[in-house]
C-alpha atoms as a PDB file:
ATOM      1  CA  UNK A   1       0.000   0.000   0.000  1.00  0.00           C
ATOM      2  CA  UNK A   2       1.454   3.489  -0.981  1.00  0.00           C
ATOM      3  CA  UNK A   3       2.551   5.907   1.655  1.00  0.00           C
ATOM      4  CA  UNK A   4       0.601   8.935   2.200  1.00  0.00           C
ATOM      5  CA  UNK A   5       2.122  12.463   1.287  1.00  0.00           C
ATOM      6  CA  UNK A   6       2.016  13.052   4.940  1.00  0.00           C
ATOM      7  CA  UNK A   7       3.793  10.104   5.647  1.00  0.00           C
ATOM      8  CA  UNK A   8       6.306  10.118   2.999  1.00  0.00           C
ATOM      9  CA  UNK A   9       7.391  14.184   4.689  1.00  0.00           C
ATOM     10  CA  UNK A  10       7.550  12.445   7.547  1.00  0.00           C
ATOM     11  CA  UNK A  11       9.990  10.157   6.553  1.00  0.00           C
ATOM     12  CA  UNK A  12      12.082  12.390   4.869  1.00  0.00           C
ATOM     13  CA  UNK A  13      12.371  14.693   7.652  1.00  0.00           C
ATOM     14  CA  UNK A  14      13.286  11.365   9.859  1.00  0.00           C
ATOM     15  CA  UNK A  15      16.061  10.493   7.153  1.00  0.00           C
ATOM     16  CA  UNK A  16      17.242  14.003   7.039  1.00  0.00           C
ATOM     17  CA  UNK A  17      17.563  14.681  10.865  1.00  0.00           C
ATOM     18  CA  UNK A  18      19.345  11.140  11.464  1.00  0.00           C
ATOM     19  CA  UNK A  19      21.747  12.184   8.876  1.00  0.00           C
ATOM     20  CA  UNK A  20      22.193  15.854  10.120  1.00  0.00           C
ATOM     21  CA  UNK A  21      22.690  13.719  13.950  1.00  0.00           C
ATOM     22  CA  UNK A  22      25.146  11.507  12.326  1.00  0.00           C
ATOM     23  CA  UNK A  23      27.268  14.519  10.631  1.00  0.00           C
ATOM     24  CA  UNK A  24      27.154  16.097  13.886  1.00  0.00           C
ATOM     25  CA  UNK A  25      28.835  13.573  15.527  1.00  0.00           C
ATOM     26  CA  UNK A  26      31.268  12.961  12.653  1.00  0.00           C
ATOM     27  CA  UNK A  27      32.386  16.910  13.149  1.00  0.00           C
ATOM     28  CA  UNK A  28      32.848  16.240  16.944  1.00  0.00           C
ATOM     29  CA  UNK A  29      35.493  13.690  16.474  1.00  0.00           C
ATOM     30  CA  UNK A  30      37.281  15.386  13.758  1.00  0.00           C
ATOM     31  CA  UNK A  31      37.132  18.817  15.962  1.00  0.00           C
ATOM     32  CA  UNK A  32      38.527  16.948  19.383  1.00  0.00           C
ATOM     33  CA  UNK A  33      41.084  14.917  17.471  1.00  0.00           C
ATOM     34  CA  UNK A  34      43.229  17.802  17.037  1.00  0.00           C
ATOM     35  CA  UNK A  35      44.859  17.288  14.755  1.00  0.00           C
ATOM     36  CA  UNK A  36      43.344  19.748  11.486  1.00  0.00           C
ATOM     37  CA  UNK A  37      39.869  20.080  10.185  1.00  0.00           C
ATOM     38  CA  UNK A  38      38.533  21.462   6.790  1.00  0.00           C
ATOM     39  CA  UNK A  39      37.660  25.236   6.474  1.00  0.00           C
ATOM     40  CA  UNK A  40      34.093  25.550   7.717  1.00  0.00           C
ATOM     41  CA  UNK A  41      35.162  23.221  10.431  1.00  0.00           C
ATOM     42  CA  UNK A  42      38.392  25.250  11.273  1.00  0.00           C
ATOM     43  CA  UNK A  43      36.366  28.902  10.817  1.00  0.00           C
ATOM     44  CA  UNK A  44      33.779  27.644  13.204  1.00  0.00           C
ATOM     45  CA  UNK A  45      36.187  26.601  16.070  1.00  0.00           C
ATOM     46  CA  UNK A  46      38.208  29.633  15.477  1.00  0.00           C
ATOM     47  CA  UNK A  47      35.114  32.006  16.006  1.00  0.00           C
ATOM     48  CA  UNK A  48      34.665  29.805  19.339  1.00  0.00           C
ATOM     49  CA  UNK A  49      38.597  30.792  20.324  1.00  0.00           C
ATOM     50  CA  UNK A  50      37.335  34.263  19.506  1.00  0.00           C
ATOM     51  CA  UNK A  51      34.445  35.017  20.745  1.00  0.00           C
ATOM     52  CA  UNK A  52      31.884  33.417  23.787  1.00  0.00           C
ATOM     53  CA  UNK A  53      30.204  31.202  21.175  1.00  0.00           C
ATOM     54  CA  UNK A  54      30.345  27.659  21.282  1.00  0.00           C
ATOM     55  CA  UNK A  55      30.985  25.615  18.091  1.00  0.00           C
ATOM     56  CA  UNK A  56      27.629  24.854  17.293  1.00  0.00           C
ATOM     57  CA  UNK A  57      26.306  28.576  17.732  1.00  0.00           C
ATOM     58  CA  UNK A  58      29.091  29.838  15.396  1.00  0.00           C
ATOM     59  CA  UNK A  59      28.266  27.060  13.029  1.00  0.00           C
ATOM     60  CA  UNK A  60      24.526  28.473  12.978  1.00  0.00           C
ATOM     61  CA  UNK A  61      25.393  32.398  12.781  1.00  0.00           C
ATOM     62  CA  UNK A  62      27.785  31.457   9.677  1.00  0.00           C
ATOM     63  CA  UNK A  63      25.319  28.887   8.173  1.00  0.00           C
ATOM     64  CA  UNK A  64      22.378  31.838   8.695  1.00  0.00           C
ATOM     65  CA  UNK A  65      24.936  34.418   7.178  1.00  0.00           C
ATOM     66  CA  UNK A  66      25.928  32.744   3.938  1.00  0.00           C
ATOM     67  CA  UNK A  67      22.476  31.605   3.651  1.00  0.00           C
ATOM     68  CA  UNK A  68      20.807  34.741   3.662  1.00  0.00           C
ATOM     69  CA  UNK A  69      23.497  36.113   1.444  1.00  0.00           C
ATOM     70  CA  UNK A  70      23.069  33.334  -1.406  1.00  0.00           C
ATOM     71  CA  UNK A  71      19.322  33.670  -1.357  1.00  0.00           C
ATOM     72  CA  UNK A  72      19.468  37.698  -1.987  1.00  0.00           C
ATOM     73  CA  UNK A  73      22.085  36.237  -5.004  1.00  0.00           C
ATOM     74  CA  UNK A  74      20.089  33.639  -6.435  1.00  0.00           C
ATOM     75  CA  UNK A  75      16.005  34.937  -5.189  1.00  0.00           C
ATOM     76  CA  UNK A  76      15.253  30.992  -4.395  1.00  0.00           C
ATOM     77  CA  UNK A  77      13.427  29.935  -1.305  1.00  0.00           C
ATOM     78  CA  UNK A  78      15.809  27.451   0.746  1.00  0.00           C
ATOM     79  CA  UNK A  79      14.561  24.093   1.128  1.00  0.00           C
ATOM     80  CA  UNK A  80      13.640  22.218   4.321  1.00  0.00           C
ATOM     81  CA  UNK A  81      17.126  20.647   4.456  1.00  0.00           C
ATOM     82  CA  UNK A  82      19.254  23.600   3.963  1.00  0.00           C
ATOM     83  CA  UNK A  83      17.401  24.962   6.746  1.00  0.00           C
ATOM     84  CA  UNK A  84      17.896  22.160   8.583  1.00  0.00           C
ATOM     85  CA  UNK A  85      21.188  21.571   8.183  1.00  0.00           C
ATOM     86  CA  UNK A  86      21.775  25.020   9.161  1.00  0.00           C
ATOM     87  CA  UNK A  87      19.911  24.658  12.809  1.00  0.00           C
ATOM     88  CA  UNK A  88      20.893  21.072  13.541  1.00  0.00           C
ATOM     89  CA  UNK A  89      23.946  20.046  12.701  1.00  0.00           C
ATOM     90  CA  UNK A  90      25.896  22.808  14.971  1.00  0.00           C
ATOM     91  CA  UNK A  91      23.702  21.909  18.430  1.00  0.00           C
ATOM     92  CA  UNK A  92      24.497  18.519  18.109  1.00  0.00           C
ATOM     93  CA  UNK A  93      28.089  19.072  17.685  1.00  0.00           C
ATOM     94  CA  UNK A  94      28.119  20.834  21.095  1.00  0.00           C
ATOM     95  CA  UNK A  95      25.947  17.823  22.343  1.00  0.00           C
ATOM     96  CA  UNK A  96      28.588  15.068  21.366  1.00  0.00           C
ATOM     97  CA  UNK A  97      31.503  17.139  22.790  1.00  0.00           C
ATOM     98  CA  UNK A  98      30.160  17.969  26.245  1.00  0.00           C
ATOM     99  CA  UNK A  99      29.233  14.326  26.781  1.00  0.00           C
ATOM    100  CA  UNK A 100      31.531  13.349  29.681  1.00  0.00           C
ATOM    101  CA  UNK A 101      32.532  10.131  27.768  1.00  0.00           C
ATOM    102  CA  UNK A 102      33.379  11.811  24.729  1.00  0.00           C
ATOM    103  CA  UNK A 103      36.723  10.837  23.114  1.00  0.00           C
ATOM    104  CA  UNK A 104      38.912  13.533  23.234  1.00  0.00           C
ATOM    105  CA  UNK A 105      42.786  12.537  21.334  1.00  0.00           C
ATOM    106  CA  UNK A 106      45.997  12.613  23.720  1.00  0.00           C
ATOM    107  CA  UNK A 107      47.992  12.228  20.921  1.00  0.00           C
ATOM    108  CA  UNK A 108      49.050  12.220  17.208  1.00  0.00           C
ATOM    109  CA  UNK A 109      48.245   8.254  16.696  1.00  0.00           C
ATOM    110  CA  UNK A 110      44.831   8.631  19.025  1.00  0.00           C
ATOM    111  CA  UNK A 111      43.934  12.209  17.005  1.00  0.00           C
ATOM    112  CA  UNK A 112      44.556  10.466  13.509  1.00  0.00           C
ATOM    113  CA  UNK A 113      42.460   7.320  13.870  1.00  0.00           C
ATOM    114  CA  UNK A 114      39.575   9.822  16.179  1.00  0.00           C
ATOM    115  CA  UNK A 115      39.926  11.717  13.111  1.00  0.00           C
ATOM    116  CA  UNK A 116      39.972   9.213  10.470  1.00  0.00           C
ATOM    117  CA  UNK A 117      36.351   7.521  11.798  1.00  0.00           C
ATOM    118  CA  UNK A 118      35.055  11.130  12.131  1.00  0.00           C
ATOM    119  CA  UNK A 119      36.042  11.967   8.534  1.00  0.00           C
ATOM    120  CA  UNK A 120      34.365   8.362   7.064  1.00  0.00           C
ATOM    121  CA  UNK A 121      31.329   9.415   9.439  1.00  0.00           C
ATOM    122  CA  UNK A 122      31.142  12.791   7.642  1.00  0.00           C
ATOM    123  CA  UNK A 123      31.550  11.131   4.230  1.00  0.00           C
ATOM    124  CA  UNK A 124      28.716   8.839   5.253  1.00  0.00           C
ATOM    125  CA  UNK A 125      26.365  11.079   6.963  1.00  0.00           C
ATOM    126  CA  UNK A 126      26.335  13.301   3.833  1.00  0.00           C
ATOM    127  CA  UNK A 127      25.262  11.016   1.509  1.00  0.00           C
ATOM    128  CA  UNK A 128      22.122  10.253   3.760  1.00  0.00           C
ATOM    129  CA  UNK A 129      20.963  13.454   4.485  1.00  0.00           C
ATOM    130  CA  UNK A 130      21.148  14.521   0.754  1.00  0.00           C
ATOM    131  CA  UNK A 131      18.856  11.789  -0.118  1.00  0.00           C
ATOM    132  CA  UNK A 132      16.279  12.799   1.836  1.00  0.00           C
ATOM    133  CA  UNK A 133      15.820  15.146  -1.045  1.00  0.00           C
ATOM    134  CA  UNK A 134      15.350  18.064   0.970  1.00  0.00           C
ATOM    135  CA  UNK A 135      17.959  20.012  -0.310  1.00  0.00           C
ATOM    136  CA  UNK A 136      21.530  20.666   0.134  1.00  0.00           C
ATOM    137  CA  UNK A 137      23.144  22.666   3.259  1.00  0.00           C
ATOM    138  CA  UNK A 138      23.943  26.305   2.920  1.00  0.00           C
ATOM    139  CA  UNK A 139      27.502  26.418   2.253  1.00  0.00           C
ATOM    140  CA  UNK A 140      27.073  24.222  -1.002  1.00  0.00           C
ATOM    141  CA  UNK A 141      24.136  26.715  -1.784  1.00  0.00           C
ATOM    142  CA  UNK A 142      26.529  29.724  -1.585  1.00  0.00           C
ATOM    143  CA  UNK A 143      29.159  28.013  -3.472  1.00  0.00           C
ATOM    144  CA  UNK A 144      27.156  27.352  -6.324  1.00  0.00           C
ATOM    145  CA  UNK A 145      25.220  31.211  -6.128  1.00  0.00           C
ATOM    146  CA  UNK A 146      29.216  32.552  -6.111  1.00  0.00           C
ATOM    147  CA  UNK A 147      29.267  30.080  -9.033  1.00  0.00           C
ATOM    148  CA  UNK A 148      26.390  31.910 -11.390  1.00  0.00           C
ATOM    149  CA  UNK A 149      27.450  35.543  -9.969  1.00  0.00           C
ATOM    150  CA  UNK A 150      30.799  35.508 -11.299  1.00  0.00           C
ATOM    151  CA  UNK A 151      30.251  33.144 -14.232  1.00  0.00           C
ATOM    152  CA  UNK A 152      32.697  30.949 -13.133  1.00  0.00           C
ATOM    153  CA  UNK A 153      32.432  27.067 -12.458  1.00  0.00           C
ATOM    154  CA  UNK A 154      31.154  25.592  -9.480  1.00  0.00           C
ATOM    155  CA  UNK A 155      34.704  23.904  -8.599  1.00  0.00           C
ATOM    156  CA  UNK A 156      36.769  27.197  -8.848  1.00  0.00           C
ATOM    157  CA  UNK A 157      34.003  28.977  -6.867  1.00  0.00           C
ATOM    158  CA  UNK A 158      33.839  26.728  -3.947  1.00  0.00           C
ATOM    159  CA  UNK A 159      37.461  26.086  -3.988  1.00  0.00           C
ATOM    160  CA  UNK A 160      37.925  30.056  -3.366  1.00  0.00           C
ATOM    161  CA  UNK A 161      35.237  30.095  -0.714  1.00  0.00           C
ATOM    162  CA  UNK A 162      37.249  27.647   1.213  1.00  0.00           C
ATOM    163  CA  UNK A 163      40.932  29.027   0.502  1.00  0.00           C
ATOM    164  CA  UNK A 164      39.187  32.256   2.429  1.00  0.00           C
ATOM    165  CA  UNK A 165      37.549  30.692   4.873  1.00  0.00           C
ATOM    166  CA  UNK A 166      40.646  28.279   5.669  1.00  0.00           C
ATOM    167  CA  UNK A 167      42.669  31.234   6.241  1.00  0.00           C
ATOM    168  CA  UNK A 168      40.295  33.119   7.974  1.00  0.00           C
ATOM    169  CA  UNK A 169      39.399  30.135  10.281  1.00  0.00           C
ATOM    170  CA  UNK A 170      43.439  30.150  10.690  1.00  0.00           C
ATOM    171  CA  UNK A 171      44.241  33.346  12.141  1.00  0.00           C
ATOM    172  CA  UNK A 172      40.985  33.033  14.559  1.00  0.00           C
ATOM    173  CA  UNK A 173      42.537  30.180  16.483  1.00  0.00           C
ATOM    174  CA  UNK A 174      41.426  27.516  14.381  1.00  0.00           C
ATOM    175  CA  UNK A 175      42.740  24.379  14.349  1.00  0.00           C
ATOM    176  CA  UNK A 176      44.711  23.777  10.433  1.00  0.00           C
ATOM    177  CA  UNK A 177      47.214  20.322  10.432  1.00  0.00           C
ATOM    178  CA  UNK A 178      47.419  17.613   8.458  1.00  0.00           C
ATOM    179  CA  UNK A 179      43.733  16.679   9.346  1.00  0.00           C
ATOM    180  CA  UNK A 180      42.869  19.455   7.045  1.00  0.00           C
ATOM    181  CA  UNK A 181      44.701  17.935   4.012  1.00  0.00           C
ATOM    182  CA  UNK A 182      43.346  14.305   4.915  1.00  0.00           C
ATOM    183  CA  UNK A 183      39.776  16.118   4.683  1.00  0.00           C
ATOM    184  CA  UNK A 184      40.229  17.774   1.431  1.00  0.00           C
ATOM    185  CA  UNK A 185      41.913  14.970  -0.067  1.00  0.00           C
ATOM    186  CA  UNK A 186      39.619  12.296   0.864  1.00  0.00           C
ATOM    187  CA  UNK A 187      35.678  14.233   1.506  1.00  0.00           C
ATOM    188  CA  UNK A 188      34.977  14.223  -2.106  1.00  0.00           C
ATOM    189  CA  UNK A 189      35.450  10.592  -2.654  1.00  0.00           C
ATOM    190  CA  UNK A 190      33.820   9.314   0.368  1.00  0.00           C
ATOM    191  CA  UNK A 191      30.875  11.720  -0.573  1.00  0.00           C
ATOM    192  CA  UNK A 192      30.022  10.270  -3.936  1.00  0.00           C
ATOM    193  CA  UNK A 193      30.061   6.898  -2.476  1.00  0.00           C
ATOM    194  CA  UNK A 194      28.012   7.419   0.365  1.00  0.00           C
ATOM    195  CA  UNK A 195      25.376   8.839  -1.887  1.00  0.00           C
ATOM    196  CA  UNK A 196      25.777   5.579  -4.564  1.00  0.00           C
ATOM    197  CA  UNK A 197      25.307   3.630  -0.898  1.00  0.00           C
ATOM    198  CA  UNK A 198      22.179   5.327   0.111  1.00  0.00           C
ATOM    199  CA  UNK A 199      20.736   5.627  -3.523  1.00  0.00           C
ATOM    200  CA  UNK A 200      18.514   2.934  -3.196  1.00  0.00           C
ATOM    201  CA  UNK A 201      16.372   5.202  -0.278  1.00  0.00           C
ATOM    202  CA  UNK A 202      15.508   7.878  -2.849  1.00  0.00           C
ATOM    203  CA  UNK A 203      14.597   4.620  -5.449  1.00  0.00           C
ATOM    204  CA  UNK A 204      12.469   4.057  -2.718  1.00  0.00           C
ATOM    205  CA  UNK A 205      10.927   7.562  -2.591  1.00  0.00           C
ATOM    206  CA  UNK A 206      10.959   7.800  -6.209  1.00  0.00           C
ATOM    207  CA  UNK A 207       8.244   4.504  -6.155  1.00  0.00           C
ATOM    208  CA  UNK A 208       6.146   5.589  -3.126  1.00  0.00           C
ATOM    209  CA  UNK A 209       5.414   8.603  -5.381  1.00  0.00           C
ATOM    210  CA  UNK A 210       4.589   6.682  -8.273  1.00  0.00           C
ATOM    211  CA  UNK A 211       2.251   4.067  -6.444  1.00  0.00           C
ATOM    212  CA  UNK A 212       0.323   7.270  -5.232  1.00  0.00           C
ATOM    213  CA  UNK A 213      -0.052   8.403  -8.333  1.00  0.00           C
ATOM    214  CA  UNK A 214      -0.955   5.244  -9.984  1.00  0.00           C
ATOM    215  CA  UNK A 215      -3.588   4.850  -6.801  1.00  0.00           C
ATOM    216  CA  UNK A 216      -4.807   8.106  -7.851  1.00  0.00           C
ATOM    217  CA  UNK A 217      -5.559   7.182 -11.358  1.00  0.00           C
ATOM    218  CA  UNK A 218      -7.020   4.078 -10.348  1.00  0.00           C
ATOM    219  CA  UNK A 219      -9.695   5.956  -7.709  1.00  0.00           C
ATOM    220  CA  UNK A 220     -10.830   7.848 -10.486  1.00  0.00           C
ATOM    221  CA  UNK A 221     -11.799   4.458 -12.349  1.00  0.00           C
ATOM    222  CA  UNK A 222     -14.675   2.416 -12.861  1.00  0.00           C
ATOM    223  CA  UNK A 223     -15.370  -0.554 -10.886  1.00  0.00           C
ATOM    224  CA  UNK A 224     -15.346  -2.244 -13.974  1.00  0.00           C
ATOM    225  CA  UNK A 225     -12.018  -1.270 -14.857  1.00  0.00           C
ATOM    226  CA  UNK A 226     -12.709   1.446 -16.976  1.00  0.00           C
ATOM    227  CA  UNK A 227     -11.431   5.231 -17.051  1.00  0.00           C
ATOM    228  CA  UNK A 228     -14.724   7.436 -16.089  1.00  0.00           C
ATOM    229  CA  UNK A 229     -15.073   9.500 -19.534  1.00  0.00           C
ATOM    230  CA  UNK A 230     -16.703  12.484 -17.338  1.00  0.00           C
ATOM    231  CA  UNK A 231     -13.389  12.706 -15.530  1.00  0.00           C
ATOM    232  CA  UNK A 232     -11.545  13.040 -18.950  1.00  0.00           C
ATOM    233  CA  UNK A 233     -13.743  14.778 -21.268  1.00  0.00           C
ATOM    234  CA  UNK A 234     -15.595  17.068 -18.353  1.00  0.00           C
ATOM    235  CA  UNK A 235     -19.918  16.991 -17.779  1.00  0.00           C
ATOM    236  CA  UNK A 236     -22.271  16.106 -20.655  1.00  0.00           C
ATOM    237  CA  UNK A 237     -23.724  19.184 -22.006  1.00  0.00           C
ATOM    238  CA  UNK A 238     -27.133  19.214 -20.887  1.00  0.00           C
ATOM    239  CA  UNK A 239     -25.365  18.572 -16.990  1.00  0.00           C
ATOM    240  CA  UNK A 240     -23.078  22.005 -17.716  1.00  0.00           C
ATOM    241  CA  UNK A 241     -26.395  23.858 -18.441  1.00  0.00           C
ATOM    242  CA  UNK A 242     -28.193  22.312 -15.235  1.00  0.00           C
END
């Protein structure tokens, strides 16, 4: 039996938050490893060294910048997920890390493998959220607006978003080792195979849809079998003119 379109939101917006959980904590182990973390990552804890913000509240004050920004560039209306990924993912890294049990690296070995399953989390936890089909967070938004404004191509406009932000994340305080090469190196990758892995949940979506439609079509049918011709050709003329 096909899924309602309440039920399928619901879903999604269960698919999209466990994915937005999981990044979180993948961000928590890269960010106590200490050993290097990617730009956003490294901007974010050096606006914590910097000011009284915690990691996750920087994370939403830059998210809610650069999304407002991109949106007066491009004059779309964010999805649910960008939104989402905006709000969530940044409280639930301050969640994992004040958890008294928390891993937190004493060392180059302990800070490489902390960082290595943090990294493969990330990788991971993208892939699922995107599914969801709710839309992509707000950095990847901004990239591709920068993208359009200056009629250059996606690539060379997010790799100059995060040469900036790297160094500006680097003189807050930020953490910038050989975590951050291991991230830019090996994100991409593990991205486009966690979203082959998870493919077969948007199949999924993609046939809940078309069972609702195809019940659709079928209550508009005769119990015989048959299409109703007043649904397809409209009232008989005499009915119009009662």
């Amino acid at each position: 039996m096909p899924l309602s379109r309440l039920a399928r939101i619901a879903l999604r917006l269960l698919h999209v938050n466990v994915g937005l959980a999981l990044f979180g904590l993948g961000i928590a182990l890269q960010v106590d490893a200490g050993i290097g973390l990617g730009p956003w990552d490294a901007f974010h804890e050096g606006l914590e060294v910097r000011t009284p913000l915690t990691y996750g509240q920087a994370s939403i004050l830059a998210g809610l910048t650069i999304l407002a920004i991109s949106t007066a560039m491009t004059r779309t209306r964010p999805g649910w997920g960008t939104v989402l990924n905006m709000l969530v993912i940044g409280p639930w890294v301050d969640v994992f890390r004040a958890w008294p049990a928390f891993p937190a690296a004493s060392g180059f070995v302990d800070g490489a493998l902390q960082f290595g399953v943090g990294l493969v989390l990330t990788g991971v936890a993208t892939g699922l959220y995107l599914t969801a089909g709710l839309g992509a967070g707000p950095r990847d938004g901004f990239a591709l607006a920068l993208a359009r404004r200056l009629g250059v191509t996606v690539r060379r406009a997010r790799t100059l978003v995060e040469i900036v932000v790297l160094t500006t994340g680097w003189l807050l305080g930020g953490t910038v080792g050989i975590g951050t090469l291991a991230f830019a190196v090996a994100i991409g990758p593990l991205m486009q195979w966690s979203l082959r892995l998870w493919a077969p949940l948007t199949r999924g979506y993609e046939r809940s849809v078309a069972a609702s439609a195809a019940q659709c079509t079928n209550d508009q049918s005769d119990p015989a079998g048959g299409v109703r011709m007043d649904v397809v050709r409209g009232p008989a003329r005499g009915e119009e003119e009662a």
